[in-house]
N, C-alpha and C. Protein backbone atom coordinates (compact mmCIF):
# COMPACT_ATOMS: atom_id res chain seq x y z
N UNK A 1 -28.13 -21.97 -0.56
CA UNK A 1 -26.82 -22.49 -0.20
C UNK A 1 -25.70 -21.60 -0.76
N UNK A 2 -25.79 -21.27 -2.18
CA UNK A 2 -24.85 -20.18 -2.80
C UNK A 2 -24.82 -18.90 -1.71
N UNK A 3 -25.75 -18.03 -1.48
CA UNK A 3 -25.88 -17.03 -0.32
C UNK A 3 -24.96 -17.61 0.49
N UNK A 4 -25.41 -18.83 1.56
CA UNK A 4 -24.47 -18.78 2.34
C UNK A 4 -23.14 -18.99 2.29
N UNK A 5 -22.66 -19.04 1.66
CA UNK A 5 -21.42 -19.96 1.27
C UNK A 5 -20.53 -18.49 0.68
N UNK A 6 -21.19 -17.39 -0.26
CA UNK A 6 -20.99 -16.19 -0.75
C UNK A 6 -20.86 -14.86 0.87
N UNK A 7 -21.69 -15.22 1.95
CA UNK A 7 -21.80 -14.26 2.79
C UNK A 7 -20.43 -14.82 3.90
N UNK A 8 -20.35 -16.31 3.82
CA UNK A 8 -19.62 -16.84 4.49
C UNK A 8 -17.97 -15.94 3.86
N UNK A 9 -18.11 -16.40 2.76
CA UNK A 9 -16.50 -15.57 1.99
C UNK A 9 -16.36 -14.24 2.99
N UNK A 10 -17.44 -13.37 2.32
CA UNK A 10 -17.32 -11.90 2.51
C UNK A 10 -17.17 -11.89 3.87
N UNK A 11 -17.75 -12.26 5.11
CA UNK A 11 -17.59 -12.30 6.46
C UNK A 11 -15.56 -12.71 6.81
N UNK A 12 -15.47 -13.79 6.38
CA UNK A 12 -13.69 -14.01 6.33
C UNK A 12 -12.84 -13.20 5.63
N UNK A 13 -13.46 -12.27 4.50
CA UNK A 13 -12.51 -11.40 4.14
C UNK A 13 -12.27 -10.28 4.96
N UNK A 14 -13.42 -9.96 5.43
CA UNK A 14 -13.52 -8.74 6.22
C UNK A 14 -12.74 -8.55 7.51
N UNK A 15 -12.68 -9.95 8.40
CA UNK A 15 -12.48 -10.10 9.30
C UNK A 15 -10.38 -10.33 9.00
N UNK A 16 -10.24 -10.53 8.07
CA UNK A 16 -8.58 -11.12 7.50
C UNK A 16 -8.18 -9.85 7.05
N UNK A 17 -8.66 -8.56 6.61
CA UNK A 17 -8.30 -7.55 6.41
C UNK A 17 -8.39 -6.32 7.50
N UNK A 18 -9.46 -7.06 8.31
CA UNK A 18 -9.57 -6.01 9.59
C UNK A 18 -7.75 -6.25 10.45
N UNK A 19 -7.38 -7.56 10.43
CA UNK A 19 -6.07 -7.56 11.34
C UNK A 19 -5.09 -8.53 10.60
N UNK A 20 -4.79 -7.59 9.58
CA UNK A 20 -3.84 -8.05 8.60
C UNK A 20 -2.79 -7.09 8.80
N UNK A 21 -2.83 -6.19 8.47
CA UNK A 21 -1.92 -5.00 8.59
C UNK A 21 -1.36 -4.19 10.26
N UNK A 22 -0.18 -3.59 10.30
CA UNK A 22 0.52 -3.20 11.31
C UNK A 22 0.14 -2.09 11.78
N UNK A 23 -0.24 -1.57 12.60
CA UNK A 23 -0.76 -0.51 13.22
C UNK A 23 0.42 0.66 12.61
N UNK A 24 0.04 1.70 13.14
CA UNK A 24 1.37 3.10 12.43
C UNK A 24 2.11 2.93 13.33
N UNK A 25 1.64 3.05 14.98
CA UNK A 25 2.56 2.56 15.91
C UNK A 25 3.32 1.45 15.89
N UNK A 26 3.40 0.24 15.35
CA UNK A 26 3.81 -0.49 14.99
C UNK A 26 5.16 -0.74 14.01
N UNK A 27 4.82 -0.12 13.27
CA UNK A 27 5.46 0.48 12.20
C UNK A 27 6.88 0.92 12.34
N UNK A 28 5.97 2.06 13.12
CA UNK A 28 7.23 2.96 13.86
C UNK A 28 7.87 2.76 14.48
N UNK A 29 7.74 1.84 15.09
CA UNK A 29 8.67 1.24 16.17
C UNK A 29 9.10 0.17 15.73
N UNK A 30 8.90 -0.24 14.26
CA UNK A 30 10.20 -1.23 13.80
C UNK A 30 11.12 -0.45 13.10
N UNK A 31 10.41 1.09 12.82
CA UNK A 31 11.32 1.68 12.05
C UNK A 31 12.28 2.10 12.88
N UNK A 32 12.08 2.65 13.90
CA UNK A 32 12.65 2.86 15.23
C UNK A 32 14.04 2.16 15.61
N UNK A 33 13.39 0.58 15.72
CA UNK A 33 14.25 0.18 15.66
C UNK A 33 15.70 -0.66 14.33
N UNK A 34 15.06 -0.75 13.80
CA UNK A 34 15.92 0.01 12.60
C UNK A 34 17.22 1.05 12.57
N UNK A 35 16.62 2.08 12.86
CA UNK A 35 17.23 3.45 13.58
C UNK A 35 18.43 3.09 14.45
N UNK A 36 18.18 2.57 15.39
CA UNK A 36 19.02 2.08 16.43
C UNK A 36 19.90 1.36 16.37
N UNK A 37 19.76 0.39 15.51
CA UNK A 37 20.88 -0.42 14.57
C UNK A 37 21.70 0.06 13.58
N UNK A 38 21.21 0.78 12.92
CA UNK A 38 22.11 1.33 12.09
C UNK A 38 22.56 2.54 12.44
N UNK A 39 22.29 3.12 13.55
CA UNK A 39 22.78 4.34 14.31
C UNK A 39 24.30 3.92 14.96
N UNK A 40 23.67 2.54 15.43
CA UNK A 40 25.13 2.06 16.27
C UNK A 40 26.19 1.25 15.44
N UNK A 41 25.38 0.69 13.83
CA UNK A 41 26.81 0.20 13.21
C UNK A 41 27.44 1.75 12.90
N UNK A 42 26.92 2.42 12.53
CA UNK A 42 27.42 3.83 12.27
C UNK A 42 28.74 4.18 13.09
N UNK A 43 28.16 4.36 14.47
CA UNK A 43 29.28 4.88 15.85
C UNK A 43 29.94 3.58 15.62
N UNK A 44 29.90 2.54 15.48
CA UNK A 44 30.85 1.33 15.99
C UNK A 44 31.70 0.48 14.56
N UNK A 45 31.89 0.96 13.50
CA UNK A 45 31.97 0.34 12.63
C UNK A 45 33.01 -0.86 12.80
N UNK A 46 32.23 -2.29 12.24
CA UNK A 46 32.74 -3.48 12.15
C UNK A 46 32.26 -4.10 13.30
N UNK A 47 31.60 -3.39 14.67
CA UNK A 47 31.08 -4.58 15.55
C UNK A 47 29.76 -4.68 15.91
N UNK A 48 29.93 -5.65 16.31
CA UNK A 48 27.66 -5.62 15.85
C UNK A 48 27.42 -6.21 17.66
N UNK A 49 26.18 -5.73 18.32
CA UNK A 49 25.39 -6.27 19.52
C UNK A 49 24.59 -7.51 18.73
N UNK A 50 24.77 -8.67 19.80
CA UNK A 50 23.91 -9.31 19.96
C UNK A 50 22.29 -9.04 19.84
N UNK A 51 21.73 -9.86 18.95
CA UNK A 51 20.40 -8.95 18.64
C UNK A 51 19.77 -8.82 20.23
N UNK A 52 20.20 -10.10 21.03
CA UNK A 52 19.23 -9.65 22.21
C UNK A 52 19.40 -8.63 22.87
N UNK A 53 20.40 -7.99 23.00
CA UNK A 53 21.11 -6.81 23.43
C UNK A 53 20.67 -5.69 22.71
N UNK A 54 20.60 -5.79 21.50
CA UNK A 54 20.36 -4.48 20.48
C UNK A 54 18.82 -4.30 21.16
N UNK A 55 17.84 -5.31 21.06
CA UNK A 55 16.43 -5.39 21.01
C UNK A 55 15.93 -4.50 22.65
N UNK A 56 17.25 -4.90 23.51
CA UNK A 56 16.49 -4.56 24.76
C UNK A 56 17.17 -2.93 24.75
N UNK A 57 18.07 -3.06 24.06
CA UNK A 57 18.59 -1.29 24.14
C UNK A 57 17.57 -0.92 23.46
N UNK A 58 16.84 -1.16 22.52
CA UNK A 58 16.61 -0.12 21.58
C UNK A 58 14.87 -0.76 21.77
N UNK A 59 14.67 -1.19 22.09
CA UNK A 59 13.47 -1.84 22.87
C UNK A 59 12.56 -0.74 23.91
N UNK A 60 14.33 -0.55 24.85
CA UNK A 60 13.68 0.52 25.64
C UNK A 60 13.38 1.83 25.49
N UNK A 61 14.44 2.12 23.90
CA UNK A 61 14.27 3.38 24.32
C UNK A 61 12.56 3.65 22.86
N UNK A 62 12.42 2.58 21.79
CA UNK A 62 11.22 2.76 20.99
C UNK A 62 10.19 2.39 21.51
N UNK A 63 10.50 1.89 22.78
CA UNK A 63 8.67 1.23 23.09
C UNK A 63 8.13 2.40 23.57
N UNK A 64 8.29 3.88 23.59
CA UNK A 64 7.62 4.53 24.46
C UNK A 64 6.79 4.87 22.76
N UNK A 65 6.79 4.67 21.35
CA UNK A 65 6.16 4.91 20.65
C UNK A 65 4.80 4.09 20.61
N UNK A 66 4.85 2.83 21.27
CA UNK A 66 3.69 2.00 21.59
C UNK A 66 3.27 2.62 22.72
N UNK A 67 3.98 3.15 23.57
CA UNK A 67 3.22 3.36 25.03
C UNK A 67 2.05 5.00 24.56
N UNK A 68 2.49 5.34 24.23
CA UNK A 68 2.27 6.67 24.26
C UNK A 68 0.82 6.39 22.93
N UNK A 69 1.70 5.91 22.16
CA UNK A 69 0.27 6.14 20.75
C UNK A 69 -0.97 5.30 21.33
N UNK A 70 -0.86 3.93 22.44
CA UNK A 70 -2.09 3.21 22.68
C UNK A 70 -2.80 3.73 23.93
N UNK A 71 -1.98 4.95 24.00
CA UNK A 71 -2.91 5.96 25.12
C UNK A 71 -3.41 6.92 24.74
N UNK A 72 -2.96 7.44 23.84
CA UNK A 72 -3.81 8.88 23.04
C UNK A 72 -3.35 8.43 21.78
N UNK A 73 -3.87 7.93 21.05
CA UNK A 73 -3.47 7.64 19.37
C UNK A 73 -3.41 9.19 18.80
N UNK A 74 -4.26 10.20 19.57
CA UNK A 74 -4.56 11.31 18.63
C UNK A 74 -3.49 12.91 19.18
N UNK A 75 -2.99 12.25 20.00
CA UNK A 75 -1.56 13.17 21.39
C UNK A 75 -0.92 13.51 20.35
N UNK A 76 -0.04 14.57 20.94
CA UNK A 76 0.76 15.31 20.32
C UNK A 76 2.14 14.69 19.86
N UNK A 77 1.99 13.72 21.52
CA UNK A 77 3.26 13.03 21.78
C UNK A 77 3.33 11.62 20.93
N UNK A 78 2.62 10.87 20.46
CA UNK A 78 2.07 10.08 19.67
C UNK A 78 2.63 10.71 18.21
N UNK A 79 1.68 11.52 17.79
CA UNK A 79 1.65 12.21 16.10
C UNK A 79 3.15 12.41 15.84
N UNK A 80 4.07 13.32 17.48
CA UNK A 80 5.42 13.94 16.67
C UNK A 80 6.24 12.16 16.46
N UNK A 81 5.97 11.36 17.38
CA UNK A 81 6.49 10.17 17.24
C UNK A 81 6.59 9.46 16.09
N UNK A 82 5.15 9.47 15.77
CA UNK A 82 4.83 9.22 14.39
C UNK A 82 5.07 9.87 12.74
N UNK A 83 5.52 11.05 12.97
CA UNK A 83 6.19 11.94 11.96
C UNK A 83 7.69 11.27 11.86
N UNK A 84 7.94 11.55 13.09
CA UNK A 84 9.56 11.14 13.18
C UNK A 84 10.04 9.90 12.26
N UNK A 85 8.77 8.91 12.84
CA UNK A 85 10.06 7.19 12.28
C UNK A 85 8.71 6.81 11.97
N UNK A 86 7.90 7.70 10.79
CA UNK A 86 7.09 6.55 9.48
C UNK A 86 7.90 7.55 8.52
């Protein structure tokens, strides 16, 4: 009963650490967007977008870091993405 109960743990840890954490692409594209926000309080000082507005501007232009890395994780176009905004 100890065994099972011990293999049972180790099986749920494994599985809670396999999809716990954010992909790099992921990452990057919150850093991304990040970027985009504080790029534009920068140019705009004192007025702020609506986040839904910010999200779809800057939505469109970081999602190509998801598009691109879940098609070739190992691309060129992926890696420079990934240099850029981790």
């Amino acid at each position: 009963m100890k065994l099972y109960f011990t293999v049972l743990i180790i099986i749920i840890f494994m599985l809670s650490a396999c999809s716990s954490g954010d992909t790099d692409a992921e990452k990057a594209f919150a850093n991304c967007m990040n970027k985009m926000s504080q790029d534009f309080e920068k140019a705009n000082p004192g007025k702020s977008l609506p986040p839904d507005i910010m999200e779809k501007m800057g939505g469109a232009a970081c999602k190509i870091i998801k598009t691109e890395c879940n098609k070739d994780p190992e691309g060129a176009v992926c890696q420079s993405l990934l240099d850029k905004y981790m």
